[in-house]
PDB file of N, CA and C in Angstrom:
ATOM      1  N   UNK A   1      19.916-110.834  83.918  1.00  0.00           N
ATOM      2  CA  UNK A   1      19.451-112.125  84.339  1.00  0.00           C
ATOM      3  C   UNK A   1      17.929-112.081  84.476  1.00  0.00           C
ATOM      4  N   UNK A   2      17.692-112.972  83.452  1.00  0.00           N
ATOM      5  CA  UNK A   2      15.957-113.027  83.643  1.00  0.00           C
ATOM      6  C   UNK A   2      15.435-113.439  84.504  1.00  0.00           C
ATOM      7  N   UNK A   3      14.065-113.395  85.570  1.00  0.00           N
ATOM      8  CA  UNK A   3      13.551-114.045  86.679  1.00  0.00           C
ATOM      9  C   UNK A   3      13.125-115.567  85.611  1.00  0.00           C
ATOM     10  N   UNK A   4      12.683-116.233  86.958  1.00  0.00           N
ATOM     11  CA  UNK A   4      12.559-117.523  86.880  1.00  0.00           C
ATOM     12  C   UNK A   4      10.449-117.700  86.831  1.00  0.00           C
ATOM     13  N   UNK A   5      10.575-118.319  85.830  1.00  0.00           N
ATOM     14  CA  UNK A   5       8.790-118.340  85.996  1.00  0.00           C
ATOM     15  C   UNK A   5       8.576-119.285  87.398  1.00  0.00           C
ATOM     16  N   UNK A   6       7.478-118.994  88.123  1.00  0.00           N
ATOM     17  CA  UNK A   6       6.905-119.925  89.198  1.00  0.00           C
ATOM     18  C   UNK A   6       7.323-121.775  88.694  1.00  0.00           C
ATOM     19  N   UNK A   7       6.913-121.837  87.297  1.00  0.00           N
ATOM     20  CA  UNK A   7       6.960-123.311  87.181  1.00  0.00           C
ATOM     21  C   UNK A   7       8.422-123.908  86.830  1.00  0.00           C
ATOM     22  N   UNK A   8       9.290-122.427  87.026  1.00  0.00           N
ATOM     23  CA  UNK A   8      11.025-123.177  86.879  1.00  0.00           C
ATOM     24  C   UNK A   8      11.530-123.004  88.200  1.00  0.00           C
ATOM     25  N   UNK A   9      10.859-122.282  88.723  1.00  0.00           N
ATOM     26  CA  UNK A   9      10.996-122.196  89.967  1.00  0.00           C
ATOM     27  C   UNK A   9      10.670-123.574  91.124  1.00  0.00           C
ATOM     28  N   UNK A  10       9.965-123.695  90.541  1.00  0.00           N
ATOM     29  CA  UNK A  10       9.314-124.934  91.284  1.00  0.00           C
ATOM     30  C   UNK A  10      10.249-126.106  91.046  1.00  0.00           C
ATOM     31  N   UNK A  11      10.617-125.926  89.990  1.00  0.00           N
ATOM     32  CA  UNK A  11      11.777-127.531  89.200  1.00  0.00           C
ATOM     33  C   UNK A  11      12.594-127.135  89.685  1.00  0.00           C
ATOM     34  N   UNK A  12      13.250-125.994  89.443  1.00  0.00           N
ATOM     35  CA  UNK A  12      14.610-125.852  90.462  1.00  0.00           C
ATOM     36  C   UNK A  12      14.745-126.306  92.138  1.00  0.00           C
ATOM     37  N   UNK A  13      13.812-125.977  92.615  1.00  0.00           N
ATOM     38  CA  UNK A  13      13.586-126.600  93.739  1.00  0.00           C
ATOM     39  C   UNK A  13      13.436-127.838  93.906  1.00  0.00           C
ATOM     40  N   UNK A  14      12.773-129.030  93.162  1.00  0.00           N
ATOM     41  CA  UNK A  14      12.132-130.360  93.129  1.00  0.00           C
ATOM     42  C   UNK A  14      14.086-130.826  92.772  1.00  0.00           C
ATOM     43  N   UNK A  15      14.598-129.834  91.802  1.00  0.00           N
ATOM     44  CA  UNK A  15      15.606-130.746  91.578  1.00  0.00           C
ATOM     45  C   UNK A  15      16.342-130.570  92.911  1.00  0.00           C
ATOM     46  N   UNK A  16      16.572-129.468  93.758  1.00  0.00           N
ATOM     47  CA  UNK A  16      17.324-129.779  95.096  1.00  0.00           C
ATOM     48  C   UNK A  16      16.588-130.603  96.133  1.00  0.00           C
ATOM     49  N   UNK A  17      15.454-130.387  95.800  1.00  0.00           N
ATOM     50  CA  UNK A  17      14.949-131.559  96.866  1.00  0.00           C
ATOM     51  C   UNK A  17      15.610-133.014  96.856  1.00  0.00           C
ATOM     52  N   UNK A  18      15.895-133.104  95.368  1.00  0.00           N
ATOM     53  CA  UNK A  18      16.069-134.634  94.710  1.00  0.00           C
ATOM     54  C   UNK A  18      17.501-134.941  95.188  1.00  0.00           C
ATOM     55  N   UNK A  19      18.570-133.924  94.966  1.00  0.00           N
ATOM     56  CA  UNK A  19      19.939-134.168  95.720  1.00  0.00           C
ATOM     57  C   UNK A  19      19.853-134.072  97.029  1.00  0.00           C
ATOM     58  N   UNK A  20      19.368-133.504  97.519  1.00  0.00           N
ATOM     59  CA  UNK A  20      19.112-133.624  99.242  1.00  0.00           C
ATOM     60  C   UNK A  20      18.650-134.996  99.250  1.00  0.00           C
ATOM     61  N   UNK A  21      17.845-135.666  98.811  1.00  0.00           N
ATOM     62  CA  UNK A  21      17.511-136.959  99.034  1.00  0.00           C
ATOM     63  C   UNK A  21      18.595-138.058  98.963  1.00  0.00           C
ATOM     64  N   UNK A  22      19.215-137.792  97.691  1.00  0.00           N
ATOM     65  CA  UNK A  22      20.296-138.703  97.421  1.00  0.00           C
ATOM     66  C   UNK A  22      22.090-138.220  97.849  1.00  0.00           C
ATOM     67  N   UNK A  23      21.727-137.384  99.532  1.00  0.00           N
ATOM     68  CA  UNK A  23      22.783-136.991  99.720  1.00  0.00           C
ATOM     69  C   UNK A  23      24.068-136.048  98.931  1.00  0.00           C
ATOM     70  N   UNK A  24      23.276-135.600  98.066  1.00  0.00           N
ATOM     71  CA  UNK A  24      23.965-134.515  97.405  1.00  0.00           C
ATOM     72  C   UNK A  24      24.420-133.386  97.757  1.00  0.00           C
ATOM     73  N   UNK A  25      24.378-133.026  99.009  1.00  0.00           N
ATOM     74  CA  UNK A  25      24.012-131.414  99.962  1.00  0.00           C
ATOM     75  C   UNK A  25      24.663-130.692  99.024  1.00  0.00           C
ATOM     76  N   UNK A  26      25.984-130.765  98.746  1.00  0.00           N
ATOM     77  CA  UNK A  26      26.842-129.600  98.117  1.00  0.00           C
ATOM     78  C   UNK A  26      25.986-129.170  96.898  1.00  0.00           C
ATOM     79  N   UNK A  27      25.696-129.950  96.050  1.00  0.00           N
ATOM     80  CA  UNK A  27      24.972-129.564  94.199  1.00  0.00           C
ATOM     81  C   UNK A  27      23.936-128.652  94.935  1.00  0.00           C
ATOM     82  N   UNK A  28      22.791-129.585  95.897  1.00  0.00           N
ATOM     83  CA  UNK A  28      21.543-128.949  96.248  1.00  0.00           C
ATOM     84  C   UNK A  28      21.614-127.419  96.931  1.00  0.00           C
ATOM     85  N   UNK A  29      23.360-127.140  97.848  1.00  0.00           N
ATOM     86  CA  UNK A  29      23.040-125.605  97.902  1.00  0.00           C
ATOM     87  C   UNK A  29      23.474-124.594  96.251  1.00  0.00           C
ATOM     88  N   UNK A  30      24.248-125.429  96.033  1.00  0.00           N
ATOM     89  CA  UNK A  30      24.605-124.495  94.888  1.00  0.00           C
ATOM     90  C   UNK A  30      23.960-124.356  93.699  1.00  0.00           C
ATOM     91  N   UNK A  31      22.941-125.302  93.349  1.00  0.00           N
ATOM     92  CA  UNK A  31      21.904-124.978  92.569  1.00  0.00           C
ATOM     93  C   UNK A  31      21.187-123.836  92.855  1.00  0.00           C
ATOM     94  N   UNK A  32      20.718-123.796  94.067  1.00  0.00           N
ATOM     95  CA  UNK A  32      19.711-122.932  95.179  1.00  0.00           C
ATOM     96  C   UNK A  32      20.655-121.462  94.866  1.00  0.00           C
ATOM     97  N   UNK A  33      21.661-121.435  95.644  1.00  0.00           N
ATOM     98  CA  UNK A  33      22.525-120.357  95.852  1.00  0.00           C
ATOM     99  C   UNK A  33      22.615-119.659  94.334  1.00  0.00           C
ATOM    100  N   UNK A  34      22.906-120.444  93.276  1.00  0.00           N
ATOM    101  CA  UNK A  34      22.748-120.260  91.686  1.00  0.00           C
ATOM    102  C   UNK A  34      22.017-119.394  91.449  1.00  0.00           C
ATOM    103  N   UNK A  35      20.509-119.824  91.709  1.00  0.00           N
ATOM    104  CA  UNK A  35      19.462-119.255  90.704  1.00  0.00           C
ATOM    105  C   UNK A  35      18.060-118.707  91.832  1.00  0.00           C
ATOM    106  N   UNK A  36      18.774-118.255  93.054  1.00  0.00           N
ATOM    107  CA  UNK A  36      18.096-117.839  94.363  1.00  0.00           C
ATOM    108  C   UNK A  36      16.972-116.032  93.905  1.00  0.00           C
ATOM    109  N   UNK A  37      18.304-115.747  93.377  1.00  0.00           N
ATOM    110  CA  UNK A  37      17.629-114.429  93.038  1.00  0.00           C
ATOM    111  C   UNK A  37      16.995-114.390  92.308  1.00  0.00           C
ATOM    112  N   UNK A  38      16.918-115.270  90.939  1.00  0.00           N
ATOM    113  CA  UNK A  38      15.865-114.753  90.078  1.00  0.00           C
ATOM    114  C   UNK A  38      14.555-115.885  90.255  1.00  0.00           C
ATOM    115  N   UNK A  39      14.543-116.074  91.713  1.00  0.00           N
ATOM    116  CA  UNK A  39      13.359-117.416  92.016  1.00  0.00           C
ATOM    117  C   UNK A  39      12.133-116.207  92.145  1.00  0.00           C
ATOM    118  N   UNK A  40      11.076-116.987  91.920  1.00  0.00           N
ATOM    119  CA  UNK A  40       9.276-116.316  91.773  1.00  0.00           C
ATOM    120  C   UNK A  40       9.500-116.065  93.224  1.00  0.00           C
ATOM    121  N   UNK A  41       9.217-115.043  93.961  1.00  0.00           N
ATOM    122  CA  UNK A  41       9.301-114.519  95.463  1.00  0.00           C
ATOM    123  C   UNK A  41       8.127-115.450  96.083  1.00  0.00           C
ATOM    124  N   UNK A  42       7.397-115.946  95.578  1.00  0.00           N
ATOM    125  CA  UNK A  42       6.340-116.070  96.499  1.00  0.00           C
ATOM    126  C   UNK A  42       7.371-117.795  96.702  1.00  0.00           C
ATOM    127  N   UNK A  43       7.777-118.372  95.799  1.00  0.00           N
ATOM    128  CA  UNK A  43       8.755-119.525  96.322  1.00  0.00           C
ATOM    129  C   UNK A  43      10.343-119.944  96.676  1.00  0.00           C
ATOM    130  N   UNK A  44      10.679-118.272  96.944  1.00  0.00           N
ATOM    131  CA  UNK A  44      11.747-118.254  98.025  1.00  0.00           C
ATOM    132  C   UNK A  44      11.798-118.792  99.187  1.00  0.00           C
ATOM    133  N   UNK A  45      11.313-118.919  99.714  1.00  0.00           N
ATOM    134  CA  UNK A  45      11.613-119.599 101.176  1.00  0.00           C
ATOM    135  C   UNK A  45      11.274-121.135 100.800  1.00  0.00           C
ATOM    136  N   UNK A  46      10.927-121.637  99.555  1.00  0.00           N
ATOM    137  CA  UNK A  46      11.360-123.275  99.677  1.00  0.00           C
ATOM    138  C   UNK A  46      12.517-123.371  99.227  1.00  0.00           C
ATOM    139  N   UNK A  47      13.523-122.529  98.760  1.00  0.00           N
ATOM    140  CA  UNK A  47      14.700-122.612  98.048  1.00  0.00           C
ATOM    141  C   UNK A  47      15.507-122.692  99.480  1.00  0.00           C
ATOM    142  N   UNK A  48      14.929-121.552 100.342  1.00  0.00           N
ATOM    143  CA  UNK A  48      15.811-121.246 101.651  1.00  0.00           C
ATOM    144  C   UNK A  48      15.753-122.602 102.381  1.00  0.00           C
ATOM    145  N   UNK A  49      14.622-123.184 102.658  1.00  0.00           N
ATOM    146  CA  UNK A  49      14.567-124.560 103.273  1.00  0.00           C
ATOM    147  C   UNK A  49      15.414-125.260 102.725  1.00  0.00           C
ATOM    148  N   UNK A  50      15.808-125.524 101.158  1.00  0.00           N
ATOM    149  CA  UNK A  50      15.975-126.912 100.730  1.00  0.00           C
ATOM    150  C   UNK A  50      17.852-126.361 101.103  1.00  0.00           C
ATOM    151  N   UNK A  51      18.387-124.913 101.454  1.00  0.00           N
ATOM    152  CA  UNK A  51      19.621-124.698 101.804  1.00  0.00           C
ATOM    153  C   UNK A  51      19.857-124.903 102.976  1.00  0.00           C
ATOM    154  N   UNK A  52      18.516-124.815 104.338  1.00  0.00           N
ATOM    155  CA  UNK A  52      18.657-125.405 105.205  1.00  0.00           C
ATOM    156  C   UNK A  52      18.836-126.702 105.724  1.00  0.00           C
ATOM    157  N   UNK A  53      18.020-127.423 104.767  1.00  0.00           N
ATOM    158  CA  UNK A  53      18.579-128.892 104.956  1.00  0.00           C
ATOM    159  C   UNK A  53      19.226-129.655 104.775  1.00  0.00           C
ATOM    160  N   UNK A  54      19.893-128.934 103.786  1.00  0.00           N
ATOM    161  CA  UNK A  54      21.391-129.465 103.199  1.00  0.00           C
ATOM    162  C   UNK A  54      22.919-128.901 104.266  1.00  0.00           C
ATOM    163  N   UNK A  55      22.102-127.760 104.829  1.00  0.00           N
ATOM    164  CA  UNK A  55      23.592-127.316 105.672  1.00  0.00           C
ATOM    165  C   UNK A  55      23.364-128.077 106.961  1.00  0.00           C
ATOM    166  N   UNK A  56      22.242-128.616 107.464  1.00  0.00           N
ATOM    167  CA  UNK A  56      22.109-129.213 108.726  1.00  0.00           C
ATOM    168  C   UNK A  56      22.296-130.665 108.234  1.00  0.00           C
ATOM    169  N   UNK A  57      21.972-131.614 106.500  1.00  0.00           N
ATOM    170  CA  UNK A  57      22.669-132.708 106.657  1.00  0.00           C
ATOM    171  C   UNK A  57      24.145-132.766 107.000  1.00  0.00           C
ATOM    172  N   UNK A  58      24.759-131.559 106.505  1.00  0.00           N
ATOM    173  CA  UNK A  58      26.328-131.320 105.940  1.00  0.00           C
ATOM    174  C   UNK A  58      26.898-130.751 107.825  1.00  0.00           C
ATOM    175  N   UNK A  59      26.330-130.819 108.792  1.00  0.00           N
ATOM    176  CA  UNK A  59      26.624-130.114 110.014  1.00  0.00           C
ATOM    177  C   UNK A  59      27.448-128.759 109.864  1.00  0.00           C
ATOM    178  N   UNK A  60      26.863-128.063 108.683  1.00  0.00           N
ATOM    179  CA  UNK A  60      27.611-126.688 108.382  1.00  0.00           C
ATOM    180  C   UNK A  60      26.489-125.715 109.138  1.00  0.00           C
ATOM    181  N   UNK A  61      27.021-125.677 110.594  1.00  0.00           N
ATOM    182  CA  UNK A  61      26.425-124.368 111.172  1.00  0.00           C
ATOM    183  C   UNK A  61      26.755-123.327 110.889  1.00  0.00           C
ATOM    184  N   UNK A  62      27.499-122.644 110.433  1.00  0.00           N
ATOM    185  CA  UNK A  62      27.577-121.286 110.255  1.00  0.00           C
ATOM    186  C   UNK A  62      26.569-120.888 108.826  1.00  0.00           C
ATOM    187  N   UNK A  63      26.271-122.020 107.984  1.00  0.00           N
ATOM    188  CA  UNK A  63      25.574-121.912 106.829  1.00  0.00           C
ATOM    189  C   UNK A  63      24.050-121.876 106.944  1.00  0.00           C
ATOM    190  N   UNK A  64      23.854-122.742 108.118  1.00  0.00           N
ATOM    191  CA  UNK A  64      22.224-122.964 108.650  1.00  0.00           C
ATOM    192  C   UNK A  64      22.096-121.774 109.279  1.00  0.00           C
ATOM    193  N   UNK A  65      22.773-120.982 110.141  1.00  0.00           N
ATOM    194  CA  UNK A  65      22.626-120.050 111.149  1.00  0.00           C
ATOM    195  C   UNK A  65      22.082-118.864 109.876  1.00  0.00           C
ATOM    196  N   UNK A  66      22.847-118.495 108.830  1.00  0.00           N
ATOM    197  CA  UNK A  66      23.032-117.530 107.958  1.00  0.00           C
ATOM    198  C   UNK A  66      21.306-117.465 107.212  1.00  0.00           C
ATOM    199  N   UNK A  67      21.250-119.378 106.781  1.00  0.00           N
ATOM    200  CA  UNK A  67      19.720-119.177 106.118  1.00  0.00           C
ATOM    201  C   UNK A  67      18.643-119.326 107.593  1.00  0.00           C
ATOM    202  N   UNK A  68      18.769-119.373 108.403  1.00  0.00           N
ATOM    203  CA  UNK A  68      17.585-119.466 109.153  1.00  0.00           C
ATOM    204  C   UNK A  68      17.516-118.124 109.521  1.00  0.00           C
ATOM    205  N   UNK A  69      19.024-116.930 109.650  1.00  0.00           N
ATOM    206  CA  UNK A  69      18.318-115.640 109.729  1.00  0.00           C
ATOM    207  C   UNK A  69      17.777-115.230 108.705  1.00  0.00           C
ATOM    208  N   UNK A  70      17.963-115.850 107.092  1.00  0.00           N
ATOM    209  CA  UNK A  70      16.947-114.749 105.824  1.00  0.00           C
ATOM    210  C   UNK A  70      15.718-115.600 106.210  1.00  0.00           C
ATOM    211  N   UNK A  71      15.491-116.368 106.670  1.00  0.00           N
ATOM    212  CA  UNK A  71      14.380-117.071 106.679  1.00  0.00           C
ATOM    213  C   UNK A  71      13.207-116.108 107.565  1.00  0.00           C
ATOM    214  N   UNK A  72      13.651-115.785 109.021  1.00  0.00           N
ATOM    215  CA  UNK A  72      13.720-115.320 109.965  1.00  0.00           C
ATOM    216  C   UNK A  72      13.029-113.352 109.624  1.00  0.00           C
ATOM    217  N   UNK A  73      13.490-113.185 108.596  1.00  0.00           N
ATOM    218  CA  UNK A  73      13.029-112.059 108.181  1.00  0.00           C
ATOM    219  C   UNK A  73      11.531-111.977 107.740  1.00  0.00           C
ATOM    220  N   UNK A  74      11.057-112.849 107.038  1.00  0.00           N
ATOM    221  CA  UNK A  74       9.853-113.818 106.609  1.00  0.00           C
ATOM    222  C   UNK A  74       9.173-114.102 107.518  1.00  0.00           C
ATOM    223  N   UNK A  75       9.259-115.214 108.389  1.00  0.00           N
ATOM    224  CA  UNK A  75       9.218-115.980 108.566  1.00  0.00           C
ATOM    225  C   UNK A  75       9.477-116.203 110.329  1.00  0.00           C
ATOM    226  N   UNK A  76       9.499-115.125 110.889  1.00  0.00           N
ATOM    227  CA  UNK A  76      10.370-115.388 112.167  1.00  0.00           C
ATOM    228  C   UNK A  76       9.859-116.386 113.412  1.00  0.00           C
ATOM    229  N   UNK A  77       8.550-116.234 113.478  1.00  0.00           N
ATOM    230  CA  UNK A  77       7.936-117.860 114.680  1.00  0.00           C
ATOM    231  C   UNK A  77       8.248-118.849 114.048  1.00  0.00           C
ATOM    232  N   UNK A  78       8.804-118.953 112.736  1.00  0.00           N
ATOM    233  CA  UNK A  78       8.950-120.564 112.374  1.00  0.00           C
ATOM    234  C   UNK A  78       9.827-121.446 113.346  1.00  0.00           C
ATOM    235  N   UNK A  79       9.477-122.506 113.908  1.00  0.00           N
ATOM    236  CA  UNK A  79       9.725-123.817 114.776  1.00  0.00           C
ATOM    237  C   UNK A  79      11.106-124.040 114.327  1.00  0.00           C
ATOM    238  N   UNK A  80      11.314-124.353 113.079  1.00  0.00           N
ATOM    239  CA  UNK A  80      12.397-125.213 112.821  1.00  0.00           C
ATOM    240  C   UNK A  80      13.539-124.133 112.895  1.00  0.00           C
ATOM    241  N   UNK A  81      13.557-122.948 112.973  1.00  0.00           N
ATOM    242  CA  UNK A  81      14.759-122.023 112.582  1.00  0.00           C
ATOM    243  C   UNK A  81      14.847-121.865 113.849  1.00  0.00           C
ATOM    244  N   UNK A  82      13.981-121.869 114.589  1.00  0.00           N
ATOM    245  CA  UNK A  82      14.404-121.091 116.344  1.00  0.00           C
ATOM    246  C   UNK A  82      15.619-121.325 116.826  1.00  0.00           C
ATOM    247  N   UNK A  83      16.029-123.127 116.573  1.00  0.00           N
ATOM    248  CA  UNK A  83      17.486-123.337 117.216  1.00  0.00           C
ATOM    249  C   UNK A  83      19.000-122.460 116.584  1.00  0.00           C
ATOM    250  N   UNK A  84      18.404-122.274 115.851  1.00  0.00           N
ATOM    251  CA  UNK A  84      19.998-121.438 114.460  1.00  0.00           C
ATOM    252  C   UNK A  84      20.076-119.820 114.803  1.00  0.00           C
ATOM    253  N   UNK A  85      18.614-119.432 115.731  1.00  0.00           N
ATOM    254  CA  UNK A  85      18.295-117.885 115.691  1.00  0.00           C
ATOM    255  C   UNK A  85      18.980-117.790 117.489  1.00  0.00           C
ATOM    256  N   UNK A  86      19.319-118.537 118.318  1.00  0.00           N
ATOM    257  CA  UNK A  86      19.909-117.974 119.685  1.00  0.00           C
ATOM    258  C   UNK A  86      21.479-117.900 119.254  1.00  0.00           C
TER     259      UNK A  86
END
């Protein structure tokens, strides 16, 4: 599996942004979840967001809890994950 250049990386993301918008949660994690690993590292954690906001539209806590700890590894003073990390 080939990595993902930064600029497919980026579309892959814009496109989950776009189902998150139009209430898509399920497509928008599984796009993400899809093609997570071979994302440009430096834009992993917008992939992780756009799975966070789809599991907190979808009230799937055990799914938010899971990405706010990879987030958390990164990322750990971030504001928005604190509630998913007690």
């Amino acid at each position: 599996m080939e990595p993902l250049t930064t600029d497919e990386t980026r579309s892959v993301v814009l496109q989950a942004t776009t189902l998150n918008a139009q209430k898509q949660h399920h497509d928008a994690i599984r796009l993400i979840q899809d093609n997570i690993k071979r994302f440009d590292p430096d834009l992993r954690f917008n992939g992780l967001k756009e799975v966070l906001r789809a599991a907190e539209a979808l009230g799937d806590m055990p799914l938010a809890k899971t990405i706010a700890r990879e987030i958390a590894k990164e990322f750990p003073d971030m504001p928005s994950i604190q509630p998913y990390l007690k």
